[in-house]
N, C-alpha and C. Protein backbone atom coordinates (compact mmCIF):
# COMPACT_ATOMS: atom_id res chain seq x y z
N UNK A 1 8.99 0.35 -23.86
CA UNK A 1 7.94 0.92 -24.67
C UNK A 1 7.35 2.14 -23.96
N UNK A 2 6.70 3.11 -24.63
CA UNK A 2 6.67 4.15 -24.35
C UNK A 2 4.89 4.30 -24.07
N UNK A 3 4.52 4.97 -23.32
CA UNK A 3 3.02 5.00 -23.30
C UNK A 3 2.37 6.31 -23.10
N UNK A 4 1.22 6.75 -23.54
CA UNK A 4 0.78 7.93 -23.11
C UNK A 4 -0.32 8.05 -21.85
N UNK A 5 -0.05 8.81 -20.85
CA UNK A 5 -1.06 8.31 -20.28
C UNK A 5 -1.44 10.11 -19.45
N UNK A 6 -2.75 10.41 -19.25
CA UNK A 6 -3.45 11.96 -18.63
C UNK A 6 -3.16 12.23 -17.03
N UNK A 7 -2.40 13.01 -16.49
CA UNK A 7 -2.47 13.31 -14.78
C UNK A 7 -2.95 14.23 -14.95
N UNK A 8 -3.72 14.33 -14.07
CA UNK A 8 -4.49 15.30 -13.41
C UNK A 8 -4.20 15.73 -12.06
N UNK A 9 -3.82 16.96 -12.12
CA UNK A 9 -3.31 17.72 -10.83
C UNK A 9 -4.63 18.54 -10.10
N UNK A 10 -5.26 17.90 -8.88
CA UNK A 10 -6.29 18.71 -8.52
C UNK A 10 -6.01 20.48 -7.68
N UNK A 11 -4.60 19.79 -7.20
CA UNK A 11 -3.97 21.33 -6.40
C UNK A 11 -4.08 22.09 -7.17
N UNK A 12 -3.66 22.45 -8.58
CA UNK A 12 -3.86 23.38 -9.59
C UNK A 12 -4.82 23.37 -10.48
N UNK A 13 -5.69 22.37 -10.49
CA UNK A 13 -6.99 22.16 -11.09
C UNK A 13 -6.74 22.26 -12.47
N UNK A 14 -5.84 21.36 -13.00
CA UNK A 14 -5.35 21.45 -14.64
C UNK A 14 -5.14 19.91 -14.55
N UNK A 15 -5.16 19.39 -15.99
CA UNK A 15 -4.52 17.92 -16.71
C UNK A 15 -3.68 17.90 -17.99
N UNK A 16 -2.32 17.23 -17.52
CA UNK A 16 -1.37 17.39 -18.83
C UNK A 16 -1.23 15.79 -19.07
N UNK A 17 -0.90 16.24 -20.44
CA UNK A 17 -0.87 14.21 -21.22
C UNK A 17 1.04 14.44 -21.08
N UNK A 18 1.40 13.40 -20.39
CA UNK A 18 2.76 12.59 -20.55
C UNK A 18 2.78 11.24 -20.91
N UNK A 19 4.35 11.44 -21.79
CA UNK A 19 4.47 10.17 -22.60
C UNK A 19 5.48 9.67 -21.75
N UNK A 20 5.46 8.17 -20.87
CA UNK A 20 6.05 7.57 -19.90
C UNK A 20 6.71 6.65 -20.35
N UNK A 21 7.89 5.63 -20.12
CA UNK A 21 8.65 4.32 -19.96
C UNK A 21 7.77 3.80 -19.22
N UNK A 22 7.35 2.27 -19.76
CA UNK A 22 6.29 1.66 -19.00
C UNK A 22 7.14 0.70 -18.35
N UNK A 23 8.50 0.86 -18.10
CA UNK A 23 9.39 0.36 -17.76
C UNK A 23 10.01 0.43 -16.23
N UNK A 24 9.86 2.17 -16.01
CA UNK A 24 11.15 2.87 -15.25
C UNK A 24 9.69 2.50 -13.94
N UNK A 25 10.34 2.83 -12.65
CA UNK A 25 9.50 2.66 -11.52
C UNK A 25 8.89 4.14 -11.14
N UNK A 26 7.31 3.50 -11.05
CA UNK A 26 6.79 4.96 -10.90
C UNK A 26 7.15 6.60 -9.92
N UNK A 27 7.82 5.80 -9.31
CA UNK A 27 8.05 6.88 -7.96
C UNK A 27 9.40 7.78 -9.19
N UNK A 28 10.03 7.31 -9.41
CA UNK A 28 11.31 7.64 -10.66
C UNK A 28 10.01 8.99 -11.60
N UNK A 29 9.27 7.95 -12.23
CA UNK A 29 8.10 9.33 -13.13
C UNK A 29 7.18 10.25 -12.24
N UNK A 30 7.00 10.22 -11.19
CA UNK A 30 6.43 11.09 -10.41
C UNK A 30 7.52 12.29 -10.52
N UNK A 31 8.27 11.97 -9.41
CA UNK A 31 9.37 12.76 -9.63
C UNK A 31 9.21 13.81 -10.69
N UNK A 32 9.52 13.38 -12.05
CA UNK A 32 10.00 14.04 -12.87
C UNK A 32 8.90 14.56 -13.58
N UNK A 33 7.72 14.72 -13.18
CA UNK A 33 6.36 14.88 -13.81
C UNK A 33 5.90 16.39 -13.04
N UNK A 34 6.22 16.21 -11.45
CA UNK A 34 6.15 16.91 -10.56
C UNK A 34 6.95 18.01 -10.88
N UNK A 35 8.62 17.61 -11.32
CA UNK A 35 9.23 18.83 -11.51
C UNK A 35 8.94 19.41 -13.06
N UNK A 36 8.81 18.90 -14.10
CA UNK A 36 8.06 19.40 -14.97
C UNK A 36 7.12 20.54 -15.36
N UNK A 37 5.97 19.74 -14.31
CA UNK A 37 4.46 20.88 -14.15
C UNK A 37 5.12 21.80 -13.02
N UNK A 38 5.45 21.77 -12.44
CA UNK A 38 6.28 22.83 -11.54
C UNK A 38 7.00 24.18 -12.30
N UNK A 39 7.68 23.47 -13.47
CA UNK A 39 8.83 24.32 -14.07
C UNK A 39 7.59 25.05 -15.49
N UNK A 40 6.71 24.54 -16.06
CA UNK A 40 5.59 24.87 -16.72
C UNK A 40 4.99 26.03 -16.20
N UNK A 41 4.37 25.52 -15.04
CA UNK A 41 3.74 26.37 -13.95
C UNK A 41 4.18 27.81 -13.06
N UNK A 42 5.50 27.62 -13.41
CA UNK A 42 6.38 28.65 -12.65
C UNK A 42 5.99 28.38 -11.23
N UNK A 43 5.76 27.37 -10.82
CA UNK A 43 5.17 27.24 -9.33
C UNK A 43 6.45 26.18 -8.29
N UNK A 44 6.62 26.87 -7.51
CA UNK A 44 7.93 26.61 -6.27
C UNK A 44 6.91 25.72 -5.51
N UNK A 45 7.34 23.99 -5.58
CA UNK A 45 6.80 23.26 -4.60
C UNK A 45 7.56 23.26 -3.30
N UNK A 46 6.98 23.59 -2.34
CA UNK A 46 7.13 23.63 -0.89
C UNK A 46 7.96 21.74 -0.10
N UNK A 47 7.10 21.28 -0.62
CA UNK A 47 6.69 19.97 0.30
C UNK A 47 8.30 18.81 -0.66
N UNK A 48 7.69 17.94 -0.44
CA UNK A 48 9.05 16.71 -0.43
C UNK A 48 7.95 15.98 -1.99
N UNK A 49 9.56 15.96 -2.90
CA UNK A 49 8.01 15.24 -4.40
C UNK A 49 7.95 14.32 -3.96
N UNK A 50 9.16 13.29 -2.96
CA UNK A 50 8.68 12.14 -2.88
C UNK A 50 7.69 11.50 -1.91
N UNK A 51 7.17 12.18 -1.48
CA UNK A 51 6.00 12.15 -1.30
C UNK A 51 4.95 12.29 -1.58
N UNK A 52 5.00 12.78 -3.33
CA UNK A 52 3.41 12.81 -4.20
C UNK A 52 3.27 11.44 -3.94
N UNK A 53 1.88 11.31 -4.56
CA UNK A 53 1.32 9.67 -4.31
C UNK A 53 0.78 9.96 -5.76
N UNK A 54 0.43 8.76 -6.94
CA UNK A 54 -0.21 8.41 -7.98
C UNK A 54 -1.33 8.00 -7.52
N UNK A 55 -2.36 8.18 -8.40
CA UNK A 55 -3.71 7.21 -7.92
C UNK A 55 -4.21 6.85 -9.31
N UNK A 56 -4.72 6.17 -9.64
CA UNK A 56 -5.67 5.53 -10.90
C UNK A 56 -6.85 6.00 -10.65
N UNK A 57 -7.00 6.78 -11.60
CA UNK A 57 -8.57 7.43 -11.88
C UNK A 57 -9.28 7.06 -11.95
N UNK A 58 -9.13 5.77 -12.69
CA UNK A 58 -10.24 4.70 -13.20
C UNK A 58 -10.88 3.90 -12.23
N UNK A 59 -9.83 3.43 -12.02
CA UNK A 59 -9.96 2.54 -10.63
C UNK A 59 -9.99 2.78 -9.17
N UNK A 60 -9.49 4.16 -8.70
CA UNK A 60 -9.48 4.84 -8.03
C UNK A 60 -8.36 3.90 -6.70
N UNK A 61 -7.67 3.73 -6.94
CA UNK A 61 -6.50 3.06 -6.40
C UNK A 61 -5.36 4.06 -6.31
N UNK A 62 -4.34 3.72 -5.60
CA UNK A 62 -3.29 3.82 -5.18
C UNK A 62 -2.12 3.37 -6.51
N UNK A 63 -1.67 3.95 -7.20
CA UNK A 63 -0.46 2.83 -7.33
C UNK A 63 0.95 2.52 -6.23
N UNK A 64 1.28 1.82 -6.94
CA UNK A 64 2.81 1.54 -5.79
C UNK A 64 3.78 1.98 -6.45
N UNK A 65 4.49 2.99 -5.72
CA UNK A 65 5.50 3.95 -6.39
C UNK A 65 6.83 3.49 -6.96
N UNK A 66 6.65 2.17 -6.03
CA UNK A 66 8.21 1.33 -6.40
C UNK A 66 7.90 0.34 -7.98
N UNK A 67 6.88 -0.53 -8.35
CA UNK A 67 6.63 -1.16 -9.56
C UNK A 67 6.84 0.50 -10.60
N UNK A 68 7.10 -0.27 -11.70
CA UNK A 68 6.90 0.21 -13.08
C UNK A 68 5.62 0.84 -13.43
N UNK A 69 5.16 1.35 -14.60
CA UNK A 69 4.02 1.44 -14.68
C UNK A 69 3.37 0.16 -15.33
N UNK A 70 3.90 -0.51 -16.20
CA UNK A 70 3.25 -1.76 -16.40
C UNK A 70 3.20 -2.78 -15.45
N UNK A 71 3.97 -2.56 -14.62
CA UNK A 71 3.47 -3.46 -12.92
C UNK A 71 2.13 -3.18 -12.67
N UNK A 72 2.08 -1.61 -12.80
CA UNK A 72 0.91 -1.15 -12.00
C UNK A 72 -0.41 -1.12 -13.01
N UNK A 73 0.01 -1.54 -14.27
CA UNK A 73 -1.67 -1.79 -15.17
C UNK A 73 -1.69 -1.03 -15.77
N UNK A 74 -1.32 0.13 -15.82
CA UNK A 74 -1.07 1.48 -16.95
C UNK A 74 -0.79 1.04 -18.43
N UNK A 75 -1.57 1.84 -19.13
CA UNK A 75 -1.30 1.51 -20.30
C UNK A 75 -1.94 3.03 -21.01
N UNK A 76 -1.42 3.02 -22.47
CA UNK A 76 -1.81 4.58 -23.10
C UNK A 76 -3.48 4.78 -22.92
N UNK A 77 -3.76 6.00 -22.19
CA UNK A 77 -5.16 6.08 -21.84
C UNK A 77 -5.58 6.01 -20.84
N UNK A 78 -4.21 5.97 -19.91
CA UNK A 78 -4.75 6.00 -18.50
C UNK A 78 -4.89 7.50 -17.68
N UNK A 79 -5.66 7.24 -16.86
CA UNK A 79 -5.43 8.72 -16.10
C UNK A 79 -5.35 8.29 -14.87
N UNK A 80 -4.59 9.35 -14.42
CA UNK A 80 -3.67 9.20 -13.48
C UNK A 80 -4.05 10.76 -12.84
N UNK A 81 -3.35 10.29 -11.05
CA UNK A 81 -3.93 11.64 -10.23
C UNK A 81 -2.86 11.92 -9.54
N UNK A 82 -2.48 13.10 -9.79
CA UNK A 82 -0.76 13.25 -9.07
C UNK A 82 -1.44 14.43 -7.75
N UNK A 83 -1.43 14.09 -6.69
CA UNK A 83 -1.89 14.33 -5.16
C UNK A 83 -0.34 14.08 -3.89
């Protein structure tokens, strides 16, 4: 199932809505979220993606990059902090 959920990128001080697999393991949607707003952005990331970290906005947590997003409690409406 598919979910919508808000990241917010503070490095660039912008927020885009992606529609996620609440399935696939988060470190897998980082990834591809990272290269995305990258390729949007026209902006050349320097650093290693796998090393972005997710955080829950709400909750102000960590997620764990290896669970799913429905491991991690996500559901449409979440916001999310790609750091």
């Amino acid at each position: 199932m598919m979910i919508i959920v808000e990241v917010k990128v503070p490095l660039m001080g912008k927020e885009y809505d992606f529609q996620i697999d609440e399935k696939v393991p988060l470190c897998r949607i980082t990834e591809e979220i990272a290269e995305i707003i990258c390729q949007k952005e026209q902006y050349i990331f320097e650093g290693n993606r796998g090393r972005l970290l997710m955080w829950d906005a709400q909750n102000k947590k960590r997620l764990n990059p290896e669970n799913s997003a429905s491991e991690n409690g996500l559901k449409t409406g979440s916001v999310l902090i790609l750091a």
